[in-house]
N, C-alpha and C. Protein backbone atom coordinates (compact mmCIF):
# COMPACT_ATOMS: atom_id res chain seq x y z
N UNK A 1 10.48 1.16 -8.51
CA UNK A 1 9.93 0.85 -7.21
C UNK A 1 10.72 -0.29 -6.57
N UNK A 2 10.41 -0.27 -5.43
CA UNK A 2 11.56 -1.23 -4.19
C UNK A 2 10.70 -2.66 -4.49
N UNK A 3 11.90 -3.75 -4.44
CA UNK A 3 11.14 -5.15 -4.60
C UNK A 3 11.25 -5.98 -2.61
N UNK A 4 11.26 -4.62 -1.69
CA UNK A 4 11.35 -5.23 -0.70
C UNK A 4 10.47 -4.87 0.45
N UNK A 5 10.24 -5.52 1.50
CA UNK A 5 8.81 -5.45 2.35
C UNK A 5 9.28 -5.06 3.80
N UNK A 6 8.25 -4.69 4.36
CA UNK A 6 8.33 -4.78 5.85
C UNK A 6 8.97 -6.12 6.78
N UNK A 7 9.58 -5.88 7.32
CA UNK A 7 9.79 -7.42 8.11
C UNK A 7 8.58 -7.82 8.44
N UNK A 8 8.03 -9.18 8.70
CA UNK A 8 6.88 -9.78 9.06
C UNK A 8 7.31 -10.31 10.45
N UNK A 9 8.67 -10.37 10.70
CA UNK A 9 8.43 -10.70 12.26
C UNK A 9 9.49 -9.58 13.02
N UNK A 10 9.29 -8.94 14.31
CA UNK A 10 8.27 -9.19 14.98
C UNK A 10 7.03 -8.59 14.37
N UNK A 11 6.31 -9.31 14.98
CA UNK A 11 4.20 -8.77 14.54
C UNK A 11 4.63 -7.81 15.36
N UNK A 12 3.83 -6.67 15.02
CA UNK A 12 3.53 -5.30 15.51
C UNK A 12 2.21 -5.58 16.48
N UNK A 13 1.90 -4.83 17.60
CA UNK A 13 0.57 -4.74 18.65
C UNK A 13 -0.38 -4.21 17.19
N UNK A 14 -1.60 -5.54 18.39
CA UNK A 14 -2.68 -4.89 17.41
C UNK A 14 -3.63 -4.08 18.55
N UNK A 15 -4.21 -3.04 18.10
CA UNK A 15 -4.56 -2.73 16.55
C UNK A 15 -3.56 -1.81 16.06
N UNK A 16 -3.07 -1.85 14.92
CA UNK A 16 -2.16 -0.71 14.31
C UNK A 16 -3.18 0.21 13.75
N UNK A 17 -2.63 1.13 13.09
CA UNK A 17 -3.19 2.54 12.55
C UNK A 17 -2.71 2.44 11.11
N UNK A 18 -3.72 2.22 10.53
CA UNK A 18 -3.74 2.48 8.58
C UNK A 18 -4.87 3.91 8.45
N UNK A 19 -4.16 5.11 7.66
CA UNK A 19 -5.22 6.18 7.89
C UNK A 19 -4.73 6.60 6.30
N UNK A 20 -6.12 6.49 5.67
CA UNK A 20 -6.11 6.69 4.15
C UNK A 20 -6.22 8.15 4.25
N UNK A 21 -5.48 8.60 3.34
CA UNK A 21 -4.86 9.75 3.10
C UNK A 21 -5.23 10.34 1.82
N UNK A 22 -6.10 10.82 1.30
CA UNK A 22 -7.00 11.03 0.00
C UNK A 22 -5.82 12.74 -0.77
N UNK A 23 -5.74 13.40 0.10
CA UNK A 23 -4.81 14.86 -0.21
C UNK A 23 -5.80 15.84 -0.24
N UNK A 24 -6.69 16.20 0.19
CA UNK A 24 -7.80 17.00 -0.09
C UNK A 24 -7.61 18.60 0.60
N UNK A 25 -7.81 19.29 -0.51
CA UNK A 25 -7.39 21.03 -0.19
C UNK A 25 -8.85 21.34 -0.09
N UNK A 26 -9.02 21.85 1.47
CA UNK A 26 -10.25 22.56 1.49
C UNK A 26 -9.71 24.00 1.88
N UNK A 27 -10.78 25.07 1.11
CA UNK A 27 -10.79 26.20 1.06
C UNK A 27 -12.04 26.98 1.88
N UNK A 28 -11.71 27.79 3.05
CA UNK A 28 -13.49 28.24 3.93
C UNK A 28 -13.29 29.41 3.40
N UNK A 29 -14.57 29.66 3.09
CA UNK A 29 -15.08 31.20 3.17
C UNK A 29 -15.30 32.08 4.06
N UNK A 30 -15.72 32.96 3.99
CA UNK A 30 -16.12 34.16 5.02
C UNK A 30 -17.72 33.73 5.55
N UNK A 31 -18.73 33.29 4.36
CA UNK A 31 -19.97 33.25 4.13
C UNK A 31 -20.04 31.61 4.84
N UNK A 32 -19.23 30.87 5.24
CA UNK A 32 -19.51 29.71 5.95
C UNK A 32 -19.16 28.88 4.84
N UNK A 33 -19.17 28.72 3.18
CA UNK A 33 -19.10 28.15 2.31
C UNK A 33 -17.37 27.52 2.23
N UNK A 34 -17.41 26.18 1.33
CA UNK A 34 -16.22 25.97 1.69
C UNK A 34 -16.28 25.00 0.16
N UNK A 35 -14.58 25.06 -0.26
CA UNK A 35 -14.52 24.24 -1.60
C UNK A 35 -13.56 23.71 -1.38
N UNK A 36 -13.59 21.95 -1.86
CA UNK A 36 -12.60 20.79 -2.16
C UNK A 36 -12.38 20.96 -2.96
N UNK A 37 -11.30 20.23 -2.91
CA UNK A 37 -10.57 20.12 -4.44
C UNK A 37 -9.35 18.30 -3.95
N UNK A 38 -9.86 17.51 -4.49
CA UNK A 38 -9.17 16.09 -4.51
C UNK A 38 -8.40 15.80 -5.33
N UNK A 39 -6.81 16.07 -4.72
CA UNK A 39 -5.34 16.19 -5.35
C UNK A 39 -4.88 14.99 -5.96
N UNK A 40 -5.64 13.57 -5.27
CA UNK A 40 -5.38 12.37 -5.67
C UNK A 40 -6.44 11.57 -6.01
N UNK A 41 -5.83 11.11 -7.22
CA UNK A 41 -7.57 10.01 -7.53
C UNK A 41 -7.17 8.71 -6.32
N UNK A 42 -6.26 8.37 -6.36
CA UNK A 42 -5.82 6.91 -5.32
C UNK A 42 -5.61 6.97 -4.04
N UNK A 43 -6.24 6.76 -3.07
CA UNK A 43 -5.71 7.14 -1.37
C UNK A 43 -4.35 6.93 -1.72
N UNK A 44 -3.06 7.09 -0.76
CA UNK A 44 -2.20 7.08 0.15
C UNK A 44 -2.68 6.29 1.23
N UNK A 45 -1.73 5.53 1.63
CA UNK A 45 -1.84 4.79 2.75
C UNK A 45 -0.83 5.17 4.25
N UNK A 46 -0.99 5.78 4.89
CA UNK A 46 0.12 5.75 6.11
C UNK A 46 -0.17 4.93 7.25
N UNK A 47 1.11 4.25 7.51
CA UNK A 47 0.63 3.36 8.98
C UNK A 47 1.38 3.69 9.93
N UNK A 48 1.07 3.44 11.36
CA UNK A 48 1.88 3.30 12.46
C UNK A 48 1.63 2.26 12.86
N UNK A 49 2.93 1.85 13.54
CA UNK A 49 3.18 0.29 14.44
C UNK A 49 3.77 0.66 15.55
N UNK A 50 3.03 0.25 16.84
CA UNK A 50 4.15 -0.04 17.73
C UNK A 50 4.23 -1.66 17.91
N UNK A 51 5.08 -1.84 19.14
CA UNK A 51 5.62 -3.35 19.71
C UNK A 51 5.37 -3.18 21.19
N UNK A 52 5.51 -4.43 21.80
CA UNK A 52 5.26 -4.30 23.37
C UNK A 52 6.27 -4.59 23.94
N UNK A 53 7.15 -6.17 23.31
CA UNK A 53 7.64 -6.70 23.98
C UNK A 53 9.07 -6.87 22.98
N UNK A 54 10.10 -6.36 23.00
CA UNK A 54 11.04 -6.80 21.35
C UNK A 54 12.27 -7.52 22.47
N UNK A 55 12.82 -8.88 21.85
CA UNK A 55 13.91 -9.09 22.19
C UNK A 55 15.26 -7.98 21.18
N UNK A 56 16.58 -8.15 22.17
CA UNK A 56 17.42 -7.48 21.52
C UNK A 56 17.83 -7.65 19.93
N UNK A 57 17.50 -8.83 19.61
CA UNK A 57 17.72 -9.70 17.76
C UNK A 57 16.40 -8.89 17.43
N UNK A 58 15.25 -9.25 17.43
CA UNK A 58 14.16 -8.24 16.93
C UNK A 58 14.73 -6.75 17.05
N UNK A 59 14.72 -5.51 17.80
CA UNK A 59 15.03 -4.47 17.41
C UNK A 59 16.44 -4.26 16.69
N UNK A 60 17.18 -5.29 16.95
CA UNK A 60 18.55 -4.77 15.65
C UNK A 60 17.76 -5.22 14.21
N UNK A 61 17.04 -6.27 14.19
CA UNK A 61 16.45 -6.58 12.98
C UNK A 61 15.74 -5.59 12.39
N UNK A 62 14.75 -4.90 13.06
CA UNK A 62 14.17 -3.67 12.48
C UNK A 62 15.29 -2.22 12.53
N UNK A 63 15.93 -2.55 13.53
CA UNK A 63 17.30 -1.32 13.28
C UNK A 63 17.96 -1.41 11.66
N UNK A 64 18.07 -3.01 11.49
CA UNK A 64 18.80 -3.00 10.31
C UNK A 64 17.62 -2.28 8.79
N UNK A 65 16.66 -2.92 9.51
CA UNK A 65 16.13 -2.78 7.91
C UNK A 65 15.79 -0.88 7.78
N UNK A 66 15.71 -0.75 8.65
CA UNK A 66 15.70 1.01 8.38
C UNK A 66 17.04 2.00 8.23
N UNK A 67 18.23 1.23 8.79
CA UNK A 67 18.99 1.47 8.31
C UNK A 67 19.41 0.81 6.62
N UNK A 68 19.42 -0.19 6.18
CA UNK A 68 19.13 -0.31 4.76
C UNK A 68 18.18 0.67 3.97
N UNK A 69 17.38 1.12 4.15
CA UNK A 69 16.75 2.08 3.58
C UNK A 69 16.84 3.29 3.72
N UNK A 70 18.37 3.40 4.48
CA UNK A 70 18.66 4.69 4.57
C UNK A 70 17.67 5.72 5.07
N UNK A 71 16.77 5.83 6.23
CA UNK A 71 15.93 6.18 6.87
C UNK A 71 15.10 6.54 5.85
N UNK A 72 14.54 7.47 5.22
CA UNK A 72 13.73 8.35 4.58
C UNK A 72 13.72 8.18 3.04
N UNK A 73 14.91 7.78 2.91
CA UNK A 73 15.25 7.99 1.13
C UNK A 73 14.70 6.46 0.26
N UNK A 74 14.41 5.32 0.81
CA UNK A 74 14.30 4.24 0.22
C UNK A 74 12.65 3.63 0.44
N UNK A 75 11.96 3.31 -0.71
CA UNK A 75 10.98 2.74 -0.83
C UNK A 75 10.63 1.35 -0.29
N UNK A 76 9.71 0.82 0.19
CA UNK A 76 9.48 -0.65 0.53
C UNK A 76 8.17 -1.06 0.24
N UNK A 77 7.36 -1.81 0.91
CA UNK A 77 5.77 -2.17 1.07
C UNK A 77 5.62 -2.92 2.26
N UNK A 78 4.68 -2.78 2.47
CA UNK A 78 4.62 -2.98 3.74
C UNK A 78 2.70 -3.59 3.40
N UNK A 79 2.38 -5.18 4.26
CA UNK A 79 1.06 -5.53 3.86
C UNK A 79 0.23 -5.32 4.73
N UNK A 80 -1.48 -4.94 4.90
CA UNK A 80 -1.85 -4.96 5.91
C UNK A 80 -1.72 -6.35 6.86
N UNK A 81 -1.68 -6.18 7.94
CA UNK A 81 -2.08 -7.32 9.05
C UNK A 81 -3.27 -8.53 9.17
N UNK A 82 -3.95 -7.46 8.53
CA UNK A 82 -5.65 -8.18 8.16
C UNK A 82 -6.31 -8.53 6.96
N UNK A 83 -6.81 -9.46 6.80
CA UNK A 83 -7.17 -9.65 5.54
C UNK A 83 -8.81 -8.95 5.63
N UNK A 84 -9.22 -8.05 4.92
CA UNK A 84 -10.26 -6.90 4.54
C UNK A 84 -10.61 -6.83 3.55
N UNK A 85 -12.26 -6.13 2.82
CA UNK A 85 -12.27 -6.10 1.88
C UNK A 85 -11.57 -4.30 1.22
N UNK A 86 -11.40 -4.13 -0.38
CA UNK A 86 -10.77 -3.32 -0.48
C UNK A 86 -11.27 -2.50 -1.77
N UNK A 87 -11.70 -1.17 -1.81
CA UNK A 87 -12.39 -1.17 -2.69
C UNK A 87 -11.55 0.11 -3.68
N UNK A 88 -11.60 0.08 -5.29
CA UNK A 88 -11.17 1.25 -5.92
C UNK A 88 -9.83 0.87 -6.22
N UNK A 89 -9.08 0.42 -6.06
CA UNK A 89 -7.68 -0.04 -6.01
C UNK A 89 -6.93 0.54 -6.96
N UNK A 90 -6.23 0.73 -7.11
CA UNK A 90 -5.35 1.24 -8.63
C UNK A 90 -4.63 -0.15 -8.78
N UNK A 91 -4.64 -0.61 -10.12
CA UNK A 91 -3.78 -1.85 -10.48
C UNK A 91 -2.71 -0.85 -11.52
N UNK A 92 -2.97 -0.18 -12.95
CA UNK A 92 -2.48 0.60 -13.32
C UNK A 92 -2.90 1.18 -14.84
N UNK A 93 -2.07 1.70 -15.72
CA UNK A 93 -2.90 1.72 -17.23
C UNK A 93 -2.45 0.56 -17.83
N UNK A 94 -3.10 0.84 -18.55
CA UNK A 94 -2.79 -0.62 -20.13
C UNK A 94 -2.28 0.55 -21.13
N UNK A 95 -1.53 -0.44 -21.81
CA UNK A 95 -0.30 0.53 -22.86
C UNK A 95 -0.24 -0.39 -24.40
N UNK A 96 -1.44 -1.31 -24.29
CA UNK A 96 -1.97 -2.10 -25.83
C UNK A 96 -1.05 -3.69 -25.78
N UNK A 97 -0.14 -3.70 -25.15
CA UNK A 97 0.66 -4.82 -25.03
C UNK A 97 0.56 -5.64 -23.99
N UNK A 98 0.41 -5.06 -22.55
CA UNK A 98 0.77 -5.61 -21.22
C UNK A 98 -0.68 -6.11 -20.94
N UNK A 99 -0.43 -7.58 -20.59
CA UNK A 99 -1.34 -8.57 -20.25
C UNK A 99 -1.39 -8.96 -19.24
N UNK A 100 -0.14 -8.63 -18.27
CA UNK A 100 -0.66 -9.41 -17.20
C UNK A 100 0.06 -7.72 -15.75
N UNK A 101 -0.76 -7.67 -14.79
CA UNK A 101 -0.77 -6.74 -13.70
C UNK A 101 -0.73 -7.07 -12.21
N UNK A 102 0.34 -6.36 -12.00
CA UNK A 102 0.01 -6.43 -10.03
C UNK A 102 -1.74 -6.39 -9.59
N UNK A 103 -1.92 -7.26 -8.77
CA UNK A 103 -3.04 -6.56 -7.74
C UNK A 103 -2.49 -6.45 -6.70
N UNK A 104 -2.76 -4.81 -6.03
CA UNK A 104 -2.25 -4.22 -4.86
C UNK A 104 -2.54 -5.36 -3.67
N UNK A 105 -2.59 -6.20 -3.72
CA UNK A 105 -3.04 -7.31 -2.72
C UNK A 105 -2.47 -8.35 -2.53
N UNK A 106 -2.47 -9.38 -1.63
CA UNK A 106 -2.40 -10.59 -1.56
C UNK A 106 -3.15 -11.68 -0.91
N UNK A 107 -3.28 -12.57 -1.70
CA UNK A 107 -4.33 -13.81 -0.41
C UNK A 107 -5.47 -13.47 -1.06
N UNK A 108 -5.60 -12.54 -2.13
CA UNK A 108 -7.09 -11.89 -2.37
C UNK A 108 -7.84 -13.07 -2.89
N UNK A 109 -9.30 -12.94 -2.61
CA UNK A 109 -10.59 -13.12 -2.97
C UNK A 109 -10.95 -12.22 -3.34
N UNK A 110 -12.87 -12.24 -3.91
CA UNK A 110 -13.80 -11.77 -4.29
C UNK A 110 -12.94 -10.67 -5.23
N UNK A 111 -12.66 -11.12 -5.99
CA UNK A 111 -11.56 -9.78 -6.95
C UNK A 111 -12.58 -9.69 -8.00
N UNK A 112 -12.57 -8.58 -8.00
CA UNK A 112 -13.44 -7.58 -9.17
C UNK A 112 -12.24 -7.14 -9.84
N UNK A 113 -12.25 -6.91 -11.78
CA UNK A 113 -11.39 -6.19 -11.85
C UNK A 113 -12.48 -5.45 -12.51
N UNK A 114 -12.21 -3.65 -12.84
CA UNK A 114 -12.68 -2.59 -13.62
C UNK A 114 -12.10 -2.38 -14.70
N UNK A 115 -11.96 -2.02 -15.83
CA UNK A 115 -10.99 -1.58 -17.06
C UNK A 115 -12.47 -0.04 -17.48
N UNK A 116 -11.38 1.13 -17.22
CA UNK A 116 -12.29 1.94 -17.05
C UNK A 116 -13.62 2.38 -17.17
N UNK A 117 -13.75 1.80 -15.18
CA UNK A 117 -14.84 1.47 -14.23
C UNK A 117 -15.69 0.65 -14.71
N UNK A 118 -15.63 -0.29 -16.18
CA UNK A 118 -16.32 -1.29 -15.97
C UNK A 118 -16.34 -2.67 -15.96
N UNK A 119 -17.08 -3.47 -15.19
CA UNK A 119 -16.45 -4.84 -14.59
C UNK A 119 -16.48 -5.60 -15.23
N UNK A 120 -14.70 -6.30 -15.96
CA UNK A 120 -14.30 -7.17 -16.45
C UNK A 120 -14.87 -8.45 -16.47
N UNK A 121 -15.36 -9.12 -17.29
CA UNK A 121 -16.37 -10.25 -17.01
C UNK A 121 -15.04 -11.39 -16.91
N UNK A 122 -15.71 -12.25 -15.78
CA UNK A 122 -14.27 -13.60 -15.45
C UNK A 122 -13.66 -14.41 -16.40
N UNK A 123 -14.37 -14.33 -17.49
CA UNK A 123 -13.85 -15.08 -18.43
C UNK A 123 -12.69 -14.19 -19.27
N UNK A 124 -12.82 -13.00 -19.35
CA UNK A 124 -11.95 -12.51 -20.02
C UNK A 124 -10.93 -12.11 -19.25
N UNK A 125 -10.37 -12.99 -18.14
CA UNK A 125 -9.19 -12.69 -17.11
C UNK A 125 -8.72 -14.10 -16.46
N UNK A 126 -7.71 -13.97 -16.22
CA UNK A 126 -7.09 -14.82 -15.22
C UNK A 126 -6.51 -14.50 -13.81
N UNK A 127 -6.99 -14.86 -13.03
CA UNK A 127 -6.55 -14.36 -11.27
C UNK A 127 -5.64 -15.36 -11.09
N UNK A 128 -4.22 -14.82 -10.75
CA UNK A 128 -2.78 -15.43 -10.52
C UNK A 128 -2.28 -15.57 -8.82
N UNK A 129 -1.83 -16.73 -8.01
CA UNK A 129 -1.95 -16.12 -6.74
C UNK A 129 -0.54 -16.36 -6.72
N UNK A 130 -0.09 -14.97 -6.37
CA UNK A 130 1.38 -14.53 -6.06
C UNK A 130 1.98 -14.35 -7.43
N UNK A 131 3.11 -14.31 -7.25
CA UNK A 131 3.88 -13.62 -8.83
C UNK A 131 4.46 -11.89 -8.73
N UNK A 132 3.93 -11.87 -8.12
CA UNK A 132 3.87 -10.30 -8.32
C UNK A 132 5.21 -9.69 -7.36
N UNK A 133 4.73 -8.35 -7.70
CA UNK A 133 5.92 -7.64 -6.98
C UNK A 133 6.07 -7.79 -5.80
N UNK A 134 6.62 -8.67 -4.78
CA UNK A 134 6.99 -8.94 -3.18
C UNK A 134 5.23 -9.72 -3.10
N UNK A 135 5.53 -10.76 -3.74
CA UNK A 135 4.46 -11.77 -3.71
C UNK A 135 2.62 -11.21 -4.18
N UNK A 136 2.72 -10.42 -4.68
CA UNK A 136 1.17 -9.61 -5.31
C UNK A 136 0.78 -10.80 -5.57
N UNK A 137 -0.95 -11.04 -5.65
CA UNK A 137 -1.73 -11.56 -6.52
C UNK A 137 -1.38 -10.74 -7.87
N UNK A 138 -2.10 -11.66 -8.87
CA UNK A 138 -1.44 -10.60 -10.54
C UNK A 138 -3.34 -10.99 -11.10
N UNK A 139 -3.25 -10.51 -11.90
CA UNK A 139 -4.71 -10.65 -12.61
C UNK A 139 -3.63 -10.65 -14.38
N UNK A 140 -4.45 -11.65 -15.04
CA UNK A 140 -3.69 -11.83 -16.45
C UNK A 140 -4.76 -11.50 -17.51
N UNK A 141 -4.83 -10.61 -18.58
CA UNK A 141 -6.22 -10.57 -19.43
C UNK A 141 -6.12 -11.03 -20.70
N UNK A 142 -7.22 -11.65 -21.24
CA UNK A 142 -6.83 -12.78 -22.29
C UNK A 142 -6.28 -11.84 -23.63
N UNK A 143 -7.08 -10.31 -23.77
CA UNK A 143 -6.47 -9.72 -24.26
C UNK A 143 -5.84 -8.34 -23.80
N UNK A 144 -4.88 -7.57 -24.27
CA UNK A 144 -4.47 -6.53 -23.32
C UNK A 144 -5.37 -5.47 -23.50
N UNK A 145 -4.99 -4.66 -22.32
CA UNK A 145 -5.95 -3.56 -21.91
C UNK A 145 -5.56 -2.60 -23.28
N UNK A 146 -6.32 -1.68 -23.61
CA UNK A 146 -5.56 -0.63 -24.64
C UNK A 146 -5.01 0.29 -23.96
N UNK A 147 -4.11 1.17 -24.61
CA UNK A 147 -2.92 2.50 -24.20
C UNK A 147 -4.21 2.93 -23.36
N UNK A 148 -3.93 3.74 -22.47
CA UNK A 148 -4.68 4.78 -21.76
C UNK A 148 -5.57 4.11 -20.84
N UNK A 149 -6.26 2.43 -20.82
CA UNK A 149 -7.11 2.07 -20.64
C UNK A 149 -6.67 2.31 -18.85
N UNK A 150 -7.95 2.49 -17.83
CA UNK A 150 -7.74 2.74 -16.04
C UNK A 150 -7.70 1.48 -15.80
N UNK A 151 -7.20 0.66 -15.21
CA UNK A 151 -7.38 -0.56 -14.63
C UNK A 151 -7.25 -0.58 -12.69
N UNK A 152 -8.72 -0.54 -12.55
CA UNK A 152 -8.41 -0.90 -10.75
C UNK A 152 -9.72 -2.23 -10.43
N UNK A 153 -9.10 -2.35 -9.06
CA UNK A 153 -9.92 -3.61 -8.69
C UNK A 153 -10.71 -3.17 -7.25
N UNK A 154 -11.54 -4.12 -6.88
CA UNK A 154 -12.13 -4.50 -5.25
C UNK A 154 -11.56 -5.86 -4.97
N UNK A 155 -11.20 -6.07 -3.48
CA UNK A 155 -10.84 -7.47 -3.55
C UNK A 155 -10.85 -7.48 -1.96
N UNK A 156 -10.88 -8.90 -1.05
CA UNK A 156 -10.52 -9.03 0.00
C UNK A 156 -8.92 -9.77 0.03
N UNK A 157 -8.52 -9.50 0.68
CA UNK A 157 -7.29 -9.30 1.13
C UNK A 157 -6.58 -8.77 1.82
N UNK A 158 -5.17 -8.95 2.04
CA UNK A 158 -4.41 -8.38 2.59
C UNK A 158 -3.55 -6.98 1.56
N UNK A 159 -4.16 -5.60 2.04
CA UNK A 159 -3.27 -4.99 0.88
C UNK A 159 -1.90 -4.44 0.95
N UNK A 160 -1.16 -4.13 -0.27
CA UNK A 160 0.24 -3.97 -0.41
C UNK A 160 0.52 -2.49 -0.07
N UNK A 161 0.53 -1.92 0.16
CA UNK A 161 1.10 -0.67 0.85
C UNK A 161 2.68 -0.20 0.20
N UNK A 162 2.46 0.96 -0.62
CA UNK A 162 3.80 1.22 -0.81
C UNK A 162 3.99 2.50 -0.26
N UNK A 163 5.75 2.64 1.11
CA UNK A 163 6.06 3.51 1.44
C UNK A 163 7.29 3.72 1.45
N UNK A 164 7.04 4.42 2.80
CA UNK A 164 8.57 5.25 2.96
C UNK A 164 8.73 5.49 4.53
N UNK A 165 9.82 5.20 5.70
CA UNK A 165 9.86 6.04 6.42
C UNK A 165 9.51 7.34 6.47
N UNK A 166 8.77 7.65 7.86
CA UNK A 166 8.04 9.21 7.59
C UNK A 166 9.50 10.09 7.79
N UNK A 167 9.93 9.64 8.80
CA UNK A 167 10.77 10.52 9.69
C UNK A 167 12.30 10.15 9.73
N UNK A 168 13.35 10.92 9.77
CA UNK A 168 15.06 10.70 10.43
C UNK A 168 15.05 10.42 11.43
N UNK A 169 15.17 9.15 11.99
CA UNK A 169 15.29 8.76 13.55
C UNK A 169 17.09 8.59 13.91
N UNK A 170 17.29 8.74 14.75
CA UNK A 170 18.62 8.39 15.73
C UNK A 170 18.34 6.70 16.30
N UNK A 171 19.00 6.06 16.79
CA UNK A 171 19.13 4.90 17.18
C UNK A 171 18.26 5.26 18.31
N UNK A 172 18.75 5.94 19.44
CA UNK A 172 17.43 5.90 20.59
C UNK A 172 16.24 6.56 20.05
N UNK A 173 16.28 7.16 19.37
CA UNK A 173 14.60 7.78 19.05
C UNK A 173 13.81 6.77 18.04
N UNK A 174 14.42 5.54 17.43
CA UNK A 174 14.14 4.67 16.54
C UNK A 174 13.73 3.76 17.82
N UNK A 175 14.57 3.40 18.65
CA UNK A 175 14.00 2.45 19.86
C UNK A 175 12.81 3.34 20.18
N UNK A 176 12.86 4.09 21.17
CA UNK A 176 12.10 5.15 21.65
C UNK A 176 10.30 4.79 21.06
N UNK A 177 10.37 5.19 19.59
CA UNK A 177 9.40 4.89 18.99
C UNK A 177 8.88 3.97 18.67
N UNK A 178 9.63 2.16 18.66
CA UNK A 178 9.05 1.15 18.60
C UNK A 178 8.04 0.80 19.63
N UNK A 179 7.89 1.23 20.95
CA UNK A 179 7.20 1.54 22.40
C UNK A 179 6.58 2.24 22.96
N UNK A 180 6.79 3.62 21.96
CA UNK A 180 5.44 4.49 22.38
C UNK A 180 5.06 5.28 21.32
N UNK A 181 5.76 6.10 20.31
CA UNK A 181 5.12 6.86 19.28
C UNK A 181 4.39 6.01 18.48
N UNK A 182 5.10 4.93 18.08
CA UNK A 182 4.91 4.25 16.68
C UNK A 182 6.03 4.88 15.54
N UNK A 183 6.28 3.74 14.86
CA UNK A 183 7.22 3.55 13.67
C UNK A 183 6.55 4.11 12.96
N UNK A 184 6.46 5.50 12.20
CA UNK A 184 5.51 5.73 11.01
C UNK A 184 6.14 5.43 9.60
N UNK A 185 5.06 5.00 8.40
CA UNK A 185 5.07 4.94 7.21
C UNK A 185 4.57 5.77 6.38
N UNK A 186 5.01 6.44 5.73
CA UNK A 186 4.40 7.45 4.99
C UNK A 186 4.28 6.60 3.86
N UNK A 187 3.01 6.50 3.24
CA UNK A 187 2.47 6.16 1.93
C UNK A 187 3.17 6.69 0.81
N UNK A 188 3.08 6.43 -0.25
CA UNK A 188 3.49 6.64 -1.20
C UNK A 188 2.38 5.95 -2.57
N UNK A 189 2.54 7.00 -3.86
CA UNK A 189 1.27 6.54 -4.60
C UNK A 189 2.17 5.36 -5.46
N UNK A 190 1.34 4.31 -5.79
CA UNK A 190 1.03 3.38 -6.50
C UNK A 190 1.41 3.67 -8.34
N UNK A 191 1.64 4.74 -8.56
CA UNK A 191 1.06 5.21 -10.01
C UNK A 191 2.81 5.06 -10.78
């Protein structure tokens, strides 16, 4: 995974668009009846941003960084804007050794952690602020999780978002879109 982020300046217009993305195959019947089926245990996150106002140094700045990522092909993260609460999180498995974990977050409070789905009592953890991958909060456990063990959290914060350019833009259709489509991010899972 990419150890690099969204630019933080320029700020994007608020409100932006974060639309959790679960993958869900529904199937209709004839009889009105209809069946899910949930492709992902972890949302996906996709965002759009636009801008209102960019000096010419701001859009080469975001020109550059999407050109570094080679439009489509390169991973980043990108944090929300807002600090929110956040619930279900994927942090990741435990493998009997590894003690200490990203939380998909930063700035977090009220952190719950789960070790499959049930809540880690505070003493048997340490909440780390920053460390992590492109500044994560980390959660440290006094002992490690075992092989297989689920580890996710709730927390307020700002969360980490890992994506991808959605789309191949051209230089004017990359401007173009900082002003009226929106810059999209296609999510990418956590796992």
């Amino acid at each position: 995974m990419s150890s690099t982020t969204y630019p933080t300046s320029p700020v994007p217009n608020w409100p932006y668009d974060i639309r959790i993305n679960w993958n869900t195959t529904i199937s209709a019947f004839d009889s009105g009846k209809e069946q899910r089926r949930q492709k992902n245990l972890y949302p996906k996150y996709d965002v759009t941003l636009t801008y209102s106002v960019l000096t010419m140094a701001q859009m080469q700045t975001l020109w550059n960084f999407y050109q570094a990522r080679r439009g489509t092909y390169d991973d980043f993260y990108f944090y929300s804007l807002e600090s929110t609460a956040w619930t279900a999180c994927y942090i990741g498995i435990g493998d009997g050794t590894t003690t200490t974990f990203d939380i998909p977050g930063k700035s977090t409070t009220g952190v719950t952690i789960y070790n499959n789905g049930v809540a880690v009592a505070a003493e048997d953890l340490t909440l780390l602020t920053g460390g992590g991958t492109v500044s994560a909060d980390r959660v440290q456990f006094d002992t490690a999780p075992a092989a297989n063990d689920l580890l996710t959290c709730n927390f307020t914060g700002y969360l980490r978002i890992h994506c991808r350019f959605q789309e191949e833009l051209s230089r004017s259709s990359f401007t173009a879109a900082l002003f009226q489509t929106g810059i999209k991010l296609k999510g990418l899972a956590n796992i």
